[in-house]
N, C-alpha and C. Protein backbone atom coordinates (compact mmCIF):
# COMPACT_ATOMS: atom_id res chain seq x y z
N UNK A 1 49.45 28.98 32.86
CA UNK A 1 50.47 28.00 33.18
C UNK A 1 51.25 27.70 31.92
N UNK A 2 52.64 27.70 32.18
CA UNK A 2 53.25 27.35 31.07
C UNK A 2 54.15 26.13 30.71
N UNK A 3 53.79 24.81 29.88
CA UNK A 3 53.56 23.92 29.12
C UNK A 3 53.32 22.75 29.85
N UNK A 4 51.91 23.22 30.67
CA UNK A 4 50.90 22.30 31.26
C UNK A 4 49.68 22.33 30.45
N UNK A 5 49.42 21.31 31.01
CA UNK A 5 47.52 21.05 30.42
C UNK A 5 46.52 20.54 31.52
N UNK A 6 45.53 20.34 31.15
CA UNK A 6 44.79 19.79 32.35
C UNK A 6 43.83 18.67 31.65
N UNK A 7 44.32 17.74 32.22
CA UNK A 7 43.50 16.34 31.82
C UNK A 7 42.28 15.77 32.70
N UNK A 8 41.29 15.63 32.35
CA UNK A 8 39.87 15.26 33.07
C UNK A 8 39.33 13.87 32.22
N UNK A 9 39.59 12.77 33.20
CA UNK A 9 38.70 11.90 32.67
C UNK A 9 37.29 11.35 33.41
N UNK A 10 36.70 10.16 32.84
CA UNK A 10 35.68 9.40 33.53
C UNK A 10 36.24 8.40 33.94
N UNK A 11 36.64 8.39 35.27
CA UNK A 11 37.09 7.05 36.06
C UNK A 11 36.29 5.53 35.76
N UNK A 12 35.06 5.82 35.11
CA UNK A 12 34.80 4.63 34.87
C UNK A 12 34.93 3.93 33.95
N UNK A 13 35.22 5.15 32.17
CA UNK A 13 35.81 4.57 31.38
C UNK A 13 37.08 4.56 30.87
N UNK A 14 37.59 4.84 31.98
CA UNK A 14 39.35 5.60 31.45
C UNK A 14 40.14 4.99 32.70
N UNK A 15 41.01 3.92 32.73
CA UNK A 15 41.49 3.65 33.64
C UNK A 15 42.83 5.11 34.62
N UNK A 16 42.53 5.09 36.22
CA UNK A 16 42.98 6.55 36.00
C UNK A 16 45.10 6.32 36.33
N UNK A 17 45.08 4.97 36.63
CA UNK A 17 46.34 4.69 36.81
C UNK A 17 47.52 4.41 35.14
N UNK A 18 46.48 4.33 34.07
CA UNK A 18 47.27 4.79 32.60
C UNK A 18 46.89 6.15 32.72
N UNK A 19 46.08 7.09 33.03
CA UNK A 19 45.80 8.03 32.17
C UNK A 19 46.97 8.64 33.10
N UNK A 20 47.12 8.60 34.14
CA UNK A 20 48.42 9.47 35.08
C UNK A 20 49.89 8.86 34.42
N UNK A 21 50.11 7.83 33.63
CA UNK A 21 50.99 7.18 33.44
C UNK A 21 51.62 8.01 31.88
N UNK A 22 50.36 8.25 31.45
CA UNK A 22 50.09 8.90 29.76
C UNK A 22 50.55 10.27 30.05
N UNK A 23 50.08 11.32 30.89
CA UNK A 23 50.03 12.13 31.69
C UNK A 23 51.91 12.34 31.42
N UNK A 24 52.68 11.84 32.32
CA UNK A 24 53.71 11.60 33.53
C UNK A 24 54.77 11.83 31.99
N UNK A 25 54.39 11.01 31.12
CA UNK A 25 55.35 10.50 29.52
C UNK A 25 55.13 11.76 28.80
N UNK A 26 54.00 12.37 28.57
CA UNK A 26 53.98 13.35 28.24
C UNK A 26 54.10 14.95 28.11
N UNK A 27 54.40 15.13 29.58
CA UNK A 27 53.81 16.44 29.74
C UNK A 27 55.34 16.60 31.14
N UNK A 28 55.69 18.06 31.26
CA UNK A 28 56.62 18.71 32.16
C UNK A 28 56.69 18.40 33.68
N UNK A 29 55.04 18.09 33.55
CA UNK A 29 54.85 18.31 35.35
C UNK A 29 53.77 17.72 35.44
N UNK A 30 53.16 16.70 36.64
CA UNK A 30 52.04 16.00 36.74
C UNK A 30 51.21 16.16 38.41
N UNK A 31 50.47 16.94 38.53
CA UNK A 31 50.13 17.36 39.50
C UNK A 31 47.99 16.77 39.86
N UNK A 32 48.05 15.99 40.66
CA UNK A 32 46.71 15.04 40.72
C UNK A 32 45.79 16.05 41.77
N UNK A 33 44.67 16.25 41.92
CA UNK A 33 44.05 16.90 42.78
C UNK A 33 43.47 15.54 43.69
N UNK A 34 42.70 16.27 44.66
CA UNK A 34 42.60 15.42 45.60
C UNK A 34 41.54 14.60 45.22
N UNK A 35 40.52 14.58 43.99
CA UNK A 35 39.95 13.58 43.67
C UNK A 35 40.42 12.29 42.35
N UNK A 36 41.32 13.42 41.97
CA UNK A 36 41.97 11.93 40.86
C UNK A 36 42.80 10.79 42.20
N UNK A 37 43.47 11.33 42.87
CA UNK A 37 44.35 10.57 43.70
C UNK A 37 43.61 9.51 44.24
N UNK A 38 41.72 10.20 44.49
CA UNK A 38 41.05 9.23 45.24
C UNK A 38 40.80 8.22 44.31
N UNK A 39 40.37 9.15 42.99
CA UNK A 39 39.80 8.20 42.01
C UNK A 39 41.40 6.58 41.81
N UNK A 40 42.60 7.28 41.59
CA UNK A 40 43.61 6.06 41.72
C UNK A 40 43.54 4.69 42.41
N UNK A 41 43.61 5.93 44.47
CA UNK A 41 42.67 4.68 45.42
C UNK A 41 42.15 3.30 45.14
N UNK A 42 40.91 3.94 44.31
CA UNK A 42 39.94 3.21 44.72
C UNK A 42 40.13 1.81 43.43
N UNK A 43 40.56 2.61 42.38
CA UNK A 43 41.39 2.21 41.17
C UNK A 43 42.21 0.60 41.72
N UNK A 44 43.06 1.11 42.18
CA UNK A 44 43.68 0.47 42.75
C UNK A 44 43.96 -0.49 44.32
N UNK A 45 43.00 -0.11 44.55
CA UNK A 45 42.11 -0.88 46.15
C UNK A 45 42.89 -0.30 47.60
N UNK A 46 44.16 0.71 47.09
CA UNK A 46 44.26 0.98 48.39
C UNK A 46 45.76 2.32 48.53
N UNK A 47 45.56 2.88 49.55
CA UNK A 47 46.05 4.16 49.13
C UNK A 47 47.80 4.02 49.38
N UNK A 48 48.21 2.66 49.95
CA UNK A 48 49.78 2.27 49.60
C UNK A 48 50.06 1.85 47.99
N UNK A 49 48.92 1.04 47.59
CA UNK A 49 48.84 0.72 46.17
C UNK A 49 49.11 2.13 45.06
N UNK A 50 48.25 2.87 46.12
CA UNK A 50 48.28 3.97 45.18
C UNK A 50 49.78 4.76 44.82
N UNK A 51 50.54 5.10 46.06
CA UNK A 51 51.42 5.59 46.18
C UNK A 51 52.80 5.05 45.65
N UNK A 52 52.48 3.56 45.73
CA UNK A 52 53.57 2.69 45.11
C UNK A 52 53.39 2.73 43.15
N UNK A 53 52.17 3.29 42.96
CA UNK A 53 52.20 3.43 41.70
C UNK A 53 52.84 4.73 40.69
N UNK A 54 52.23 5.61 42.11
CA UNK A 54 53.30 7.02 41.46
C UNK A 54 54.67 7.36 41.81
N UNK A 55 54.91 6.36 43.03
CA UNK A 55 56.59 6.05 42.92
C UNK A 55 57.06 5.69 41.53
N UNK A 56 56.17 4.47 41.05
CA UNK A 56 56.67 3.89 39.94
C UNK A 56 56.78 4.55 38.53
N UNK A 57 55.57 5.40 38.41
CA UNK A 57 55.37 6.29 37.29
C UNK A 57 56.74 7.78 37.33
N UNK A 58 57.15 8.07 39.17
CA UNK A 58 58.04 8.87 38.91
C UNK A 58 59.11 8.77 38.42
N UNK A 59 59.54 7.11 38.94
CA UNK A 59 60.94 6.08 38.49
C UNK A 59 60.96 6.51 37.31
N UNK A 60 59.85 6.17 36.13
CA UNK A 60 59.71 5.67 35.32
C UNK A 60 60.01 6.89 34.05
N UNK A 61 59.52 7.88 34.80
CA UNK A 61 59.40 9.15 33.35
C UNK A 61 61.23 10.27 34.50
N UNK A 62 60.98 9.71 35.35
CA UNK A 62 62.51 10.23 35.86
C UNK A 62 62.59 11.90 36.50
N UNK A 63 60.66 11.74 37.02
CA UNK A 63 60.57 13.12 37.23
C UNK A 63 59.56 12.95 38.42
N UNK A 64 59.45 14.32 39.45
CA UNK A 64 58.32 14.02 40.52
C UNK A 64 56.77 14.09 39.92
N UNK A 65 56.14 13.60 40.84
CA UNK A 65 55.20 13.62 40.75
C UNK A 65 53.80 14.37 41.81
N UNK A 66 52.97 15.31 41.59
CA UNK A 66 52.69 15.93 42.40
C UNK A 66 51.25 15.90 43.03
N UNK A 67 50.42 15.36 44.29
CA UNK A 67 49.17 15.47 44.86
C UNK A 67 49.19 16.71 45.41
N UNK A 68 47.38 17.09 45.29
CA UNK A 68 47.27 17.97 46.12
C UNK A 68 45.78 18.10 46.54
N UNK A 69 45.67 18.04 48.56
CA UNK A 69 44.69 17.73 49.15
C UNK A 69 44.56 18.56 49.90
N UNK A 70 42.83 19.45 50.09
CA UNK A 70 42.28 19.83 50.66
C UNK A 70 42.95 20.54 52.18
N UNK A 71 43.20 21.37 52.66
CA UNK A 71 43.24 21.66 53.86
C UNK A 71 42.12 22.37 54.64
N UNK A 72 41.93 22.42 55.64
CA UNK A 72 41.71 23.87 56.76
C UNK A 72 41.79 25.02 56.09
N UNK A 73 42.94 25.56 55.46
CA UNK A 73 43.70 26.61 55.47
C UNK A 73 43.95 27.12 53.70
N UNK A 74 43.38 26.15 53.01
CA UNK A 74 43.51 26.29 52.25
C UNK A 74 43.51 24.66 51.16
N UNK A 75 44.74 24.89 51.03
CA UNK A 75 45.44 23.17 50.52
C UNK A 75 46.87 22.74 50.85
N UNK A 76 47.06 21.72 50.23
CA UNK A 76 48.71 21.44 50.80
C UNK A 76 49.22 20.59 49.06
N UNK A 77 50.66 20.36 48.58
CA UNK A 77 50.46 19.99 47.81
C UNK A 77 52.02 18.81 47.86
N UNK A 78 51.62 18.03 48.05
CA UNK A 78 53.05 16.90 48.27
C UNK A 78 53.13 16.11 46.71
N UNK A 79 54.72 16.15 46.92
CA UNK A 79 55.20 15.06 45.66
C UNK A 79 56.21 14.39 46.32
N UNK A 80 55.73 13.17 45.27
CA UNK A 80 57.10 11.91 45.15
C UNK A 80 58.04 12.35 44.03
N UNK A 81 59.44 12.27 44.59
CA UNK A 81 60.08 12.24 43.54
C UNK A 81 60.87 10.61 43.02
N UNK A 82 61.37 10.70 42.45
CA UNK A 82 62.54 9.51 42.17
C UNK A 82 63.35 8.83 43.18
N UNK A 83 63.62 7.79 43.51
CA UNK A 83 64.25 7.52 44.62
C UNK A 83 66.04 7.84 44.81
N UNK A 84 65.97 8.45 43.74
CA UNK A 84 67.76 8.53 43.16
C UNK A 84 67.74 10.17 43.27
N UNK A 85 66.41 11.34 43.50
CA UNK A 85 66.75 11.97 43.61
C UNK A 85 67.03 12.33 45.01
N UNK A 86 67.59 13.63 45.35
CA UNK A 86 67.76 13.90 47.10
C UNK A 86 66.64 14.95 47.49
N UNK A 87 66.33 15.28 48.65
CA UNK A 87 65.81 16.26 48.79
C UNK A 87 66.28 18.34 48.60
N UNK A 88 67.25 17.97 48.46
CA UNK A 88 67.49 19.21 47.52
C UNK A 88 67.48 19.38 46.29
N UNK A 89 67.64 18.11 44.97
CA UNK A 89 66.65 18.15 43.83
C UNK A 89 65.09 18.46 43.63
N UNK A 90 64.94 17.87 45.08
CA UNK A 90 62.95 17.78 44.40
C UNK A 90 63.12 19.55 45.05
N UNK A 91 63.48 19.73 45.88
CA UNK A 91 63.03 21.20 46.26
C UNK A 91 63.58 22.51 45.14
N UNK A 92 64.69 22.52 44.76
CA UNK A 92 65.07 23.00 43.73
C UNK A 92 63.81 22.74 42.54
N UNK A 93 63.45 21.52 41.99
CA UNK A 93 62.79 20.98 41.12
C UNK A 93 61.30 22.23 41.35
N UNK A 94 60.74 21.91 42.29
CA UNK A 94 59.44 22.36 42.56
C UNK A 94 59.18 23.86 42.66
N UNK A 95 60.44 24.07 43.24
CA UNK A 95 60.75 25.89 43.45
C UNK A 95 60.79 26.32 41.90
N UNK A 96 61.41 25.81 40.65
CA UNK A 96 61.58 26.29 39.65
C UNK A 96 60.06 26.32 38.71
N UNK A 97 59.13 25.57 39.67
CA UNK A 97 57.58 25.33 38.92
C UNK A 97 56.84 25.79 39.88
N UNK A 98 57.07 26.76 40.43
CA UNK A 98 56.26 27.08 41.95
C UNK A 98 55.34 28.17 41.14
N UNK A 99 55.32 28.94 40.45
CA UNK A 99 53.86 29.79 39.87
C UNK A 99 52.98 29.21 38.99
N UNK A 100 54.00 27.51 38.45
CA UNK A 100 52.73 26.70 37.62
C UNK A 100 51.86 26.09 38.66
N UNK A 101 52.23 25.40 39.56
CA UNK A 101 51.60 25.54 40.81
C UNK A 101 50.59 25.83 41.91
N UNK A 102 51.27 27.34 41.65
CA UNK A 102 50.46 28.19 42.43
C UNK A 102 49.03 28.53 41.53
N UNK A 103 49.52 28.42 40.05
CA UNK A 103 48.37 28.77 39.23
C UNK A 103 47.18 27.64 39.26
N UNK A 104 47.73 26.54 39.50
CA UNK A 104 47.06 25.74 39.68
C UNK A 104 46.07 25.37 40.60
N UNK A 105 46.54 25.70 41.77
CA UNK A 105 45.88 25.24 43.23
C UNK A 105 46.22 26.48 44.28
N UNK A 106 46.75 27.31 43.86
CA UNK A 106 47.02 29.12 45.02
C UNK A 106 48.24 29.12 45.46
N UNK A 107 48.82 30.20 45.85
CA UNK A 107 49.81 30.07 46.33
C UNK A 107 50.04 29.51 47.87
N UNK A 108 51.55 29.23 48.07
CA UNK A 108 51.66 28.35 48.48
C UNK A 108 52.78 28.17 49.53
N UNK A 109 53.18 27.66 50.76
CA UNK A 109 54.13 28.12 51.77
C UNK A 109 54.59 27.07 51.95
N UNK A 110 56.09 27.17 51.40
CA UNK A 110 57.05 26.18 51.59
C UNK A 110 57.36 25.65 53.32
N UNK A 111 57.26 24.05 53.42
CA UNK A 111 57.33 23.95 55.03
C UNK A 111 58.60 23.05 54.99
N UNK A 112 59.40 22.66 56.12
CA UNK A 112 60.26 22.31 56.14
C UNK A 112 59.48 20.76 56.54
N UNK A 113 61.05 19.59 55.81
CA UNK A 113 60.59 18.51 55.57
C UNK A 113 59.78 17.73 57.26
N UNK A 114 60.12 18.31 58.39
CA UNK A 114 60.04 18.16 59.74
C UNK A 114 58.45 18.32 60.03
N UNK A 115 58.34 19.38 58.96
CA UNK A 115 57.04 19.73 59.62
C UNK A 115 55.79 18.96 58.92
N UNK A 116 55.91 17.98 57.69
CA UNK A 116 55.50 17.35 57.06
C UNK A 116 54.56 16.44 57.97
């Protein structure tokens, strides 16, 4: 992957809503697996809490932000972007990071926003 990293903390001594925040300021692209997101959750007491936080962290560094949870089929991998961006930024955006991505969590089949 190129100019990613992969950050692993202890949710119990590392709060995980700075370390995604530290994350977000630092680095190209911020992509949570399906247990940091939980670890946020629980962080944060609830999974609107949660979501309203990486709205805020996307606001904030002016870039999306990316989960990715478990499927059937594989996985699935959704982001928030900015509220100022449109949906042809974030898709453009994501398409241009789609093999950091894929390196990350497999490749991956673009669905239309409908089918969400």
């Amino acid at each position: 992957m190129t100019g990613t990293a992969r950050v692993t903390i202890d949710a119990a001594r590392v709060s995980p809503s700075k370390a995604i925040m530290g994350a977000a300021r630092g680095g190209p692209m911020v992509l949570l697996t399906a247990r940091m997101f939980g670890e946020l959750v629980a962080e944060l007491g609830s999974m609107e809490a949660a979501m309203r936080h990486l709205l805020r962290v996307s606001e904030n560094t002016n870039k999306p932000i990316g989960a990715n949870f478990p499927t059937p089929e594989g996985s699935r991998t959704a982001f928030i972007a900015p509220r100022s961006w449109s949906q042809e930024r974030l898709r453009g955006w994501v398409g241009g990071r789609h093999e950091d991505i894929a390196a990350a969590f497999g490749p991956g089949v673009p669905l239309p926003l409908e089918d969400l």
